[in-house]
Structures are given as structure tokens and as C-alpha cells.
C-alpha atoms as a PDB file:
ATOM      1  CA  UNK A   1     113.327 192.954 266.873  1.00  0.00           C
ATOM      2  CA  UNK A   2     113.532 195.241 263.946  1.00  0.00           C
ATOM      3  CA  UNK A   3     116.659 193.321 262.412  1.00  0.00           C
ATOM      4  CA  UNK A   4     114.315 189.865 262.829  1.00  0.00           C
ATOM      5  CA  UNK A   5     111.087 191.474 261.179  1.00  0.00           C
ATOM      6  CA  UNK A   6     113.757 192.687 258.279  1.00  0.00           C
ATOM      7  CA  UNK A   7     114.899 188.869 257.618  1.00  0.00           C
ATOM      8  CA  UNK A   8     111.554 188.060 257.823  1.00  0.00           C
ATOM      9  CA  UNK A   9     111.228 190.346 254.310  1.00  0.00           C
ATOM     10  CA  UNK A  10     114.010 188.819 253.138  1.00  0.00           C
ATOM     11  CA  UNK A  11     113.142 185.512 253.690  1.00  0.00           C
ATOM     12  CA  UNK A  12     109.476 185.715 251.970  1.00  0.00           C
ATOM     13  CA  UNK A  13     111.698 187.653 248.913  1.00  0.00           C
ATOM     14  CA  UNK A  14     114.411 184.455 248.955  1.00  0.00           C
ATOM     15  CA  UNK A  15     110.984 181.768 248.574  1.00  0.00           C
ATOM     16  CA  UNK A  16     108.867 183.898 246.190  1.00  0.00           C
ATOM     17  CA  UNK A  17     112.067 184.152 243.635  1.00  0.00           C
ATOM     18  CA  UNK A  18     112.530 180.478 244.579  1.00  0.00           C
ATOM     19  CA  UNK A  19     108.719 179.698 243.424  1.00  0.00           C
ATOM     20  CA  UNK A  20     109.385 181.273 239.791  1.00  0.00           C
ATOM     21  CA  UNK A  21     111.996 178.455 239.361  1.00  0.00           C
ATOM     22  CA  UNK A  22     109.634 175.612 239.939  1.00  0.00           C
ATOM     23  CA  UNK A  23     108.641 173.805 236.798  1.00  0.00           C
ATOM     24  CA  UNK A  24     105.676 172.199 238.627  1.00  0.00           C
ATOM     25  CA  UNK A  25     102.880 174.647 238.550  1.00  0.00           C
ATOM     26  CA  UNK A  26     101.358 173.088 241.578  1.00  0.00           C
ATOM     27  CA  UNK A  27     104.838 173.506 243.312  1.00  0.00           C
ATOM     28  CA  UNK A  28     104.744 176.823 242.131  1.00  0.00           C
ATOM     29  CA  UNK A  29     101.732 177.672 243.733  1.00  0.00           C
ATOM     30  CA  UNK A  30     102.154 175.928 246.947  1.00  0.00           C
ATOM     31  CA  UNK A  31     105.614 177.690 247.134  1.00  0.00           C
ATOM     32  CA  UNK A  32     104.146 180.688 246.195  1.00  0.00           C
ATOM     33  CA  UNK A  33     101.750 180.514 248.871  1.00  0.00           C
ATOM     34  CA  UNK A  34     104.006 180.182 251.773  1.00  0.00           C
ATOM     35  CA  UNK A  35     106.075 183.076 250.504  1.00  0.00           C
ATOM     36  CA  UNK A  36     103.277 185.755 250.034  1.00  0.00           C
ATOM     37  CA  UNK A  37     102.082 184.657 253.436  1.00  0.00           C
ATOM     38  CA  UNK A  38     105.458 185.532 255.449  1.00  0.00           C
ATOM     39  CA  UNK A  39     105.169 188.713 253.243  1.00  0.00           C
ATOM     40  CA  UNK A  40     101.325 189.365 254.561  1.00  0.00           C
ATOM     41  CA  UNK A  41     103.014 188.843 258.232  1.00  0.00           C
ATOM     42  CA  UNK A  42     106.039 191.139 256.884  1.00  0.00           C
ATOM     43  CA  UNK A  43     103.971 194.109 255.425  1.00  0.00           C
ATOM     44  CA  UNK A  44     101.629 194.014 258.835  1.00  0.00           C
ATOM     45  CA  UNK A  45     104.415 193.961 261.173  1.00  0.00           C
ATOM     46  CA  UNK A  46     106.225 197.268 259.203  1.00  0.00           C
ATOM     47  CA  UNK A  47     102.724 198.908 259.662  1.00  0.00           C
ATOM     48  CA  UNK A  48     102.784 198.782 255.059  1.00  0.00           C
ATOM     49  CA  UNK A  49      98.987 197.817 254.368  1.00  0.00           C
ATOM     50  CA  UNK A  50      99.574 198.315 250.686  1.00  0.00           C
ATOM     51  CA  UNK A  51     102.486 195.258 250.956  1.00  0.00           C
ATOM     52  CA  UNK A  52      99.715 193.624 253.387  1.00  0.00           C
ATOM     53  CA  UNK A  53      96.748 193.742 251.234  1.00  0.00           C
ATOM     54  CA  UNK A  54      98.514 192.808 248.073  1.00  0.00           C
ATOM     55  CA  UNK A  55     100.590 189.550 249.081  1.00  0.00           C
ATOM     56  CA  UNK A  56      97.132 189.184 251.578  1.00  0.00           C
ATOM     57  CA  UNK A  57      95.764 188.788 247.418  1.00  0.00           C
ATOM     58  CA  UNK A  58      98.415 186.499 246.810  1.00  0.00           C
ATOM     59  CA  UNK A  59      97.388 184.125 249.517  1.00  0.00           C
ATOM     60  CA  UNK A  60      93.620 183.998 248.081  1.00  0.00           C
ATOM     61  CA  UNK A  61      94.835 183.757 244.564  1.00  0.00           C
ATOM     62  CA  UNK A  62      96.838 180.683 244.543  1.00  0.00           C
ATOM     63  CA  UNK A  63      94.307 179.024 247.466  1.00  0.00           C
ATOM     64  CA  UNK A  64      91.835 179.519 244.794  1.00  0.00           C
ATOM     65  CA  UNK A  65      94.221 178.019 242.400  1.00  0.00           C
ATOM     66  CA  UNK A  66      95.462 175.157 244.271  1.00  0.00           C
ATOM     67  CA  UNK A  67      92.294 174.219 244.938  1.00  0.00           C
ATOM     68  CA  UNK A  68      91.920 173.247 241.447  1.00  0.00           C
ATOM     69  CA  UNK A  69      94.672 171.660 240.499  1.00  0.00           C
ATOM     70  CA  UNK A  70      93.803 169.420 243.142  1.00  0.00           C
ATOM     71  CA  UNK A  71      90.274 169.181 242.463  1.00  0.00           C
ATOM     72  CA  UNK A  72      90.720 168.406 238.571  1.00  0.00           C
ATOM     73  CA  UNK A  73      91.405 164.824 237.587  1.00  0.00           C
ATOM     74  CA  UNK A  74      93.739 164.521 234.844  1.00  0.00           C
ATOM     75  CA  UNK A  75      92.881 162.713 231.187  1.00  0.00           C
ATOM     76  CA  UNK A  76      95.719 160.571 230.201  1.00  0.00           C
ATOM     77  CA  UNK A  77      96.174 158.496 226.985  1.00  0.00           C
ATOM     78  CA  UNK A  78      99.338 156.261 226.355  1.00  0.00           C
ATOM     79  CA  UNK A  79     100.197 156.078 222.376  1.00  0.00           C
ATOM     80  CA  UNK A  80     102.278 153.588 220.977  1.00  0.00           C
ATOM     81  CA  UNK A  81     104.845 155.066 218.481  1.00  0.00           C
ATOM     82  CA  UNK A  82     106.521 153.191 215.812  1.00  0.00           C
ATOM     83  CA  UNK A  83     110.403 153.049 215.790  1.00  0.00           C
ATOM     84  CA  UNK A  84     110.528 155.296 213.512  1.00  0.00           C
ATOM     85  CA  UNK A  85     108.427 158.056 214.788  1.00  0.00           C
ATOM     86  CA  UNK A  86     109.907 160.973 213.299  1.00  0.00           C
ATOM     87  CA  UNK A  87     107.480 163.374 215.861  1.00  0.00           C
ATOM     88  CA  UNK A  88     109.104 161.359 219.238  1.00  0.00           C
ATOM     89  CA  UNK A  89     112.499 161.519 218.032  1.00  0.00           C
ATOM     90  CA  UNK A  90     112.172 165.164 217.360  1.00  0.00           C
ATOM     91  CA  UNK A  91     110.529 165.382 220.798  1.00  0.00           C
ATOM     92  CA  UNK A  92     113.589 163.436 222.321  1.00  0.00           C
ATOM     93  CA  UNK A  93     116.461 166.122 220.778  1.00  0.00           C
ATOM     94  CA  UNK A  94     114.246 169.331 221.530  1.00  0.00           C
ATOM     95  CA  UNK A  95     114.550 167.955 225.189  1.00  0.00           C
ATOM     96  CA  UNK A  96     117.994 166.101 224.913  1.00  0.00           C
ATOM     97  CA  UNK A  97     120.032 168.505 227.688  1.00  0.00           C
ATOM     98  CA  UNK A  98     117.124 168.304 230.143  1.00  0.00           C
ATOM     99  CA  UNK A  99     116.898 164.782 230.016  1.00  0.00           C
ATOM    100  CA  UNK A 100     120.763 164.141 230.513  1.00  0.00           C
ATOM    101  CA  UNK A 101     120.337 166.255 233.315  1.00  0.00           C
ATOM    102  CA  UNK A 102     118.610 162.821 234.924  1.00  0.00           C
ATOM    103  CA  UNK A 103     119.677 159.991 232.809  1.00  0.00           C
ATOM    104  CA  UNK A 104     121.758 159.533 229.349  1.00  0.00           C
ATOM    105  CA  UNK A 105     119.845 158.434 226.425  1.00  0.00           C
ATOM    106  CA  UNK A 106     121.506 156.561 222.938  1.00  0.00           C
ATOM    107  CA  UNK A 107     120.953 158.947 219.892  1.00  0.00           C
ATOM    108  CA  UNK A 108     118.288 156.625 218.276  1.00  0.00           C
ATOM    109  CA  UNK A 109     116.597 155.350 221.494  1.00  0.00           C
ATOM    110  CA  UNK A 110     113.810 154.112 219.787  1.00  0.00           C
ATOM    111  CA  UNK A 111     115.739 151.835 217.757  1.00  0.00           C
ATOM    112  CA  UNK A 112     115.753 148.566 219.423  1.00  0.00           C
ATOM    113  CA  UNK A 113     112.893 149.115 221.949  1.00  0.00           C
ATOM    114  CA  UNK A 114     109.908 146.808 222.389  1.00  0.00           C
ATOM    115  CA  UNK A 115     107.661 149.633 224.181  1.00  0.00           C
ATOM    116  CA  UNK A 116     107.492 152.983 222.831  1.00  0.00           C
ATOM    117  CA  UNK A 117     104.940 155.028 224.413  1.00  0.00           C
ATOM    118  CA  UNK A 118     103.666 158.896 223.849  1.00  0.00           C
ATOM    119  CA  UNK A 119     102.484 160.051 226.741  1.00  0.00           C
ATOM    120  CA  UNK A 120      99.387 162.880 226.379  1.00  0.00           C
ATOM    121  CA  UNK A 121      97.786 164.405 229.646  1.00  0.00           C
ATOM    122  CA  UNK A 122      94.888 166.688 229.184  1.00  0.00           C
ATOM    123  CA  UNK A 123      95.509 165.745 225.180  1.00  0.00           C
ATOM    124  CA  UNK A 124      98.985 167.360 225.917  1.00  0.00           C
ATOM    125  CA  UNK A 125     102.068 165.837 224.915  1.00  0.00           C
ATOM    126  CA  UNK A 126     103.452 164.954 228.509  1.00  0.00           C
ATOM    127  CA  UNK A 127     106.330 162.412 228.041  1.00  0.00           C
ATOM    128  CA  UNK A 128     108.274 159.181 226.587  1.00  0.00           C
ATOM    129  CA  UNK A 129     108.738 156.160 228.083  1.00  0.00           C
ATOM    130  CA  UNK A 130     110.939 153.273 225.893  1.00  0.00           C
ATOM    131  CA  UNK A 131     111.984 149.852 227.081  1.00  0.00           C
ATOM    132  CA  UNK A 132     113.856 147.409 225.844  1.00  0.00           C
ATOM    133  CA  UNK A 133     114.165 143.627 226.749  1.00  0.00           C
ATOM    134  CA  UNK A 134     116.570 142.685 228.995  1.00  0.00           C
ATOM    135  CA  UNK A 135     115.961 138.896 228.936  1.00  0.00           C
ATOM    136  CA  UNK A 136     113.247 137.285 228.920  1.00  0.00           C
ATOM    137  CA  UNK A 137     111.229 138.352 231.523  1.00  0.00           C
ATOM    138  CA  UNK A 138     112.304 141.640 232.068  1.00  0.00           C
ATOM    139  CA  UNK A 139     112.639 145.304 230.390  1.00  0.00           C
ATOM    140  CA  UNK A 140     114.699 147.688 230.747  1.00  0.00           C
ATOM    141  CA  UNK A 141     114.054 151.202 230.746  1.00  0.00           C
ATOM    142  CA  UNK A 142     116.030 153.363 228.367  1.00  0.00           C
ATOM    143  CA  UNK A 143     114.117 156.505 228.598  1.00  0.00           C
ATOM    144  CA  UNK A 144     111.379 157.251 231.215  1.00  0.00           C
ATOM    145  CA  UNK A 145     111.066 160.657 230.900  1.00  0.00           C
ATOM    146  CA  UNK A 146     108.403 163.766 231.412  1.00  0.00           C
ATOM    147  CA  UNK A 147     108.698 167.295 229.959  1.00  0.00           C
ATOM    148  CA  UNK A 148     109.407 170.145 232.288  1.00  0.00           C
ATOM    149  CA  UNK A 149     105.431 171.352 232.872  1.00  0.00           C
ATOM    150  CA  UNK A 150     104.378 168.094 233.685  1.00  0.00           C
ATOM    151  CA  UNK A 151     107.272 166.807 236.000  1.00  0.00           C
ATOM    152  CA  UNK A 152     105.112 165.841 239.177  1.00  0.00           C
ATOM    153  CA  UNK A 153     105.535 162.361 238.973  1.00  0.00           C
ATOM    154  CA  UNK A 154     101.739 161.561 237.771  1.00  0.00           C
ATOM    155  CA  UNK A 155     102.729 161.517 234.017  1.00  0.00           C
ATOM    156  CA  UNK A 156     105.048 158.412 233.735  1.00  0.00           C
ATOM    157  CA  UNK A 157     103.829 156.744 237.223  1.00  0.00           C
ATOM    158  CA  UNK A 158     100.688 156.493 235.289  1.00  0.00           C
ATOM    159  CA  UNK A 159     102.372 153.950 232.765  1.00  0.00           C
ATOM    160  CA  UNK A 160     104.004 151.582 235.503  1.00  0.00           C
ATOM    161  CA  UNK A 161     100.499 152.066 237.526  1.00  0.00           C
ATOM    162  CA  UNK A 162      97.969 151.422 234.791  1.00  0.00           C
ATOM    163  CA  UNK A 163      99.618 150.550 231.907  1.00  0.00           C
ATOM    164  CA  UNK A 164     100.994 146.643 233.580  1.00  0.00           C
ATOM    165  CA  UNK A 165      98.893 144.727 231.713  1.00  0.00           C
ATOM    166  CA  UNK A 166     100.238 145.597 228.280  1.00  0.00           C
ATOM    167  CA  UNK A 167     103.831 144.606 229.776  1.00  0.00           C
ATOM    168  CA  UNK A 168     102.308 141.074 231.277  1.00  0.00           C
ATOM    169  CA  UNK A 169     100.173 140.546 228.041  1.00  0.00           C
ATOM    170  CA  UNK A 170     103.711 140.318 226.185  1.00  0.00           C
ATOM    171  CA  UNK A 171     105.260 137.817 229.130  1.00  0.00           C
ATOM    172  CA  UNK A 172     107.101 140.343 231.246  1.00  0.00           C
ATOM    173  CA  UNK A 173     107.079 140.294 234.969  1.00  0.00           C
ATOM    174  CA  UNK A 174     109.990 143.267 236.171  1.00  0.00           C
ATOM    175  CA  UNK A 175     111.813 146.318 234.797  1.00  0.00           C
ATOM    176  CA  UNK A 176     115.481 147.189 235.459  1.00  0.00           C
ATOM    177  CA  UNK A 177     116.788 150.718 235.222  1.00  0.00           C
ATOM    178  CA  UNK A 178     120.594 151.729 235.293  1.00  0.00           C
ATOM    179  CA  UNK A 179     121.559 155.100 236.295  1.00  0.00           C
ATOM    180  CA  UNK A 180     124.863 156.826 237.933  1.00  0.00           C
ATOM    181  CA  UNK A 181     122.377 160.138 238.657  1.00  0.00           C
ATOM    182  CA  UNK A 182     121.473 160.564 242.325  1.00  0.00           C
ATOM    183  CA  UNK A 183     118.527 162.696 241.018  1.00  0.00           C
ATOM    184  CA  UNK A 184     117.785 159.570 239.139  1.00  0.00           C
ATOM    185  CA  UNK A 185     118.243 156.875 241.604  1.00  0.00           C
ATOM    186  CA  UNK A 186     115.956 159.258 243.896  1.00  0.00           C
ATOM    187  CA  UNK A 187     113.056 159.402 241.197  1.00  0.00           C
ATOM    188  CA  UNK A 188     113.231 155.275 240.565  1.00  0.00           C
ATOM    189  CA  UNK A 189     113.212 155.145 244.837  1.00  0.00           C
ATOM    190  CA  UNK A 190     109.947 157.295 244.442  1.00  0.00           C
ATOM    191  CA  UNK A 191     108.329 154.983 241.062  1.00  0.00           C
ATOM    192  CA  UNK A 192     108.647 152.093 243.545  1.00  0.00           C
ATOM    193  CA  UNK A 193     112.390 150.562 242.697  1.00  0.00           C
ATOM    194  CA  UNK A 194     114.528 148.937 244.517  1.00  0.00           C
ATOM    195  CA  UNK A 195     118.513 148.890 244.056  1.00  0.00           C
ATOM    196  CA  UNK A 196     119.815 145.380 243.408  1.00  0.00           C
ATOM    197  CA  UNK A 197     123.313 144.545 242.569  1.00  0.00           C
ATOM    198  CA  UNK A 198     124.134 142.735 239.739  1.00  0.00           C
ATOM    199  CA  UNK A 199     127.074 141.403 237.458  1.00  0.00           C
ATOM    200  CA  UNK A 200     127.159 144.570 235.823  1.00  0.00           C
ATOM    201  CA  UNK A 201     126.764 147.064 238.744  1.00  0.00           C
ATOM    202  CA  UNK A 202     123.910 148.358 240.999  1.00  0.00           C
ATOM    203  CA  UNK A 203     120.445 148.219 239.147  1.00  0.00           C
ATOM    204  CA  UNK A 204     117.003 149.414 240.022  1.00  0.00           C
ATOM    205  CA  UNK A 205     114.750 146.675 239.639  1.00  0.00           C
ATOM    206  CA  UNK A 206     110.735 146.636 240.277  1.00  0.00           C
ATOM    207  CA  UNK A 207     108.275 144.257 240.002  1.00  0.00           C
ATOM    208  CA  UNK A 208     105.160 144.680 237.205  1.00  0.00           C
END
């Protein structure tokens, strides 16, 4: 029994250090949460009230906190860039490794785009989305892309969700993503794509 309530420790010590590595605050939190709970059970079961009552603090704090995040409605506003943009190019190289970490993107992306788009939630600069067209009724995404705070799937979900008209306005009816990431293939899955294979490999293709 003793040897159980120690994993116990470690295991609340294992998800707390994994909830600093989350990039999503609410993720955090939530993660956060579970781990200062086991450690609440942990401190009570070694008879350690000052381990107790603090991760017992824990629990309340990010309750409190996660409350709010879910609470709060987020403010987003879509810009459209030029190709030239000097401030989303910049924004593109300061972020360069994490984005190859999901997709690759040319060195000039915004080159031969059609839709250029600055993101802002909460008047925050949240992302980049760029497509290009692919024929005539479709675009293809070349960058689709969220910075590391705001990586919870709201900030470019809003574009395909309320942004459509702006793509239908201008005669386009689908977008087609390539990709040879997993992590990548996994995100398009969760944005509502579906894998179709075509003459030049397996594409992700969804319906505006």
C-alpha cells in the first residue's frame, strides 16, 4: 500500500511537469487541475496537510480560472494583408521552425496567394492563413497556421467557419491541403477534411 500511495506522488509530479509544457493555457489549466488533485489525495493519504492544503489551493485556483476561459467569448477580426506585408512576413520567419514542425511553407508564401489573412483574437495577433488557387474552383492552403498561445483550434477554425462567404463571393466552392505530417493530417481531420487521392498524391479536401 505504501509503494502504491508513493506512485501516486509520482504520478501527480509526472502530470503537473507535463502541464508546464502545454502551450494552450486552457490545457494548461485543465492539466493542471487533474495533477494538483492526485496531489490533494497524495498529501492526505501521507497524513502532509501542508502538501494537502496547498495543491487543495491549486484545485480552487485553476477551477476559478477555467471557469473563465470558458465563460469569456473571444473577439476575432480577420485582416487582409497585401503581398507584400512586410509585418506578416516577419511574423512568418519569427515562427518559421514551429510551423515546419506541422507543415513546410515556401520562403515568400505570400507571393502568389489570393487570400492573405491576419488573424487578431482579443486584438492579439493570433495567426496566418494564405491560399492560393488551385483551379478554378478551389484553393489551396499554403499556410494555415496559429501561434503557440493561441493553438486551440478556435483561431483558424474561425476563418473556414465564418469567414466562407469571402471565399464564395470570389467563385470558390472547396480547399485542398497537402501535407506528409501526421500531426498535420490529424489537425485537417479535426478542421473538417477529408483525404482524397489524387494525380499527385493523397490530398485533404473540404467543402466551403
Amino acid at each position: 500500500m505504501e509503494n502504491l500511495i508513493e506512485w501516486i506522488g509520482y504520478l501527480a509530479s509526472f502530470i503537473i511537469l507535463v502541464s508546464l509544457l502545454m502551450r494552450s493555457i486552457k490545457r494548461l489549466r485543465i492539466v493542471n487541475l487533474i495533477g494538483a488533485a492526485i496531489f490533494t489525495f497524495y498529501g492526505y493519504q501521507i497524513g502532509s496537510f501542508p502538501v494537502m492544503i496547498m495543491n487543495l489551493g491549486i484545485v480552487f485556483i485553476n477551477i476559478y480560472y477555467i471557469k473563465q476561459i470558458f465563460a469569456s467569448e473571444d473577439y476575432f477580426r480577420v485582416l487582409s494583408v497585401d503581398q507584400d506585408s512586410d509585418y506578416v512576413q516577419a511574423l512568418i520567419n519569427f515562427y518559421r521552425k514551429d510551423i515546419e514542425n506541422f507543415m513546410t511553407v515556401d520562403d515568400k508564401p505570400l507571393a502568389d496567394s489570393k487570400f492573405r489573412f491576419l488573424i487578431l483574437r482579443n486584438m492579439n495577433p493570433a495567426g496566418v492563413f494564405i491560399a492560393r488557387p488551385y483551379d478554378g474552383k478551389t484553393l489551396e492552403i499554403t499556410l494555415d497556421y496559429a501561434i503557440p498561445q493561441f493553438q486551440d483550434f478556435k483561431t483558424t477554425k474561425h476563418v473556414y467557419d465564418k469567414e466562407q462567404q469571402r471565399f464564395k463571393e470570389a467563385g470558390y466552392t472547396r480547399f485542398i491541403a497537402f501535407s506528409t505530417s501526421q500531426t498535420h493530417h490529424k489537425y485537417l481531420r479535426r478542421m473538417g477534411f477529408e483525404p482524397t487521392d489524387t494525380e499527385t498524391g493523397t490530398a485533404f479536401i473540404k467543402t466551403i
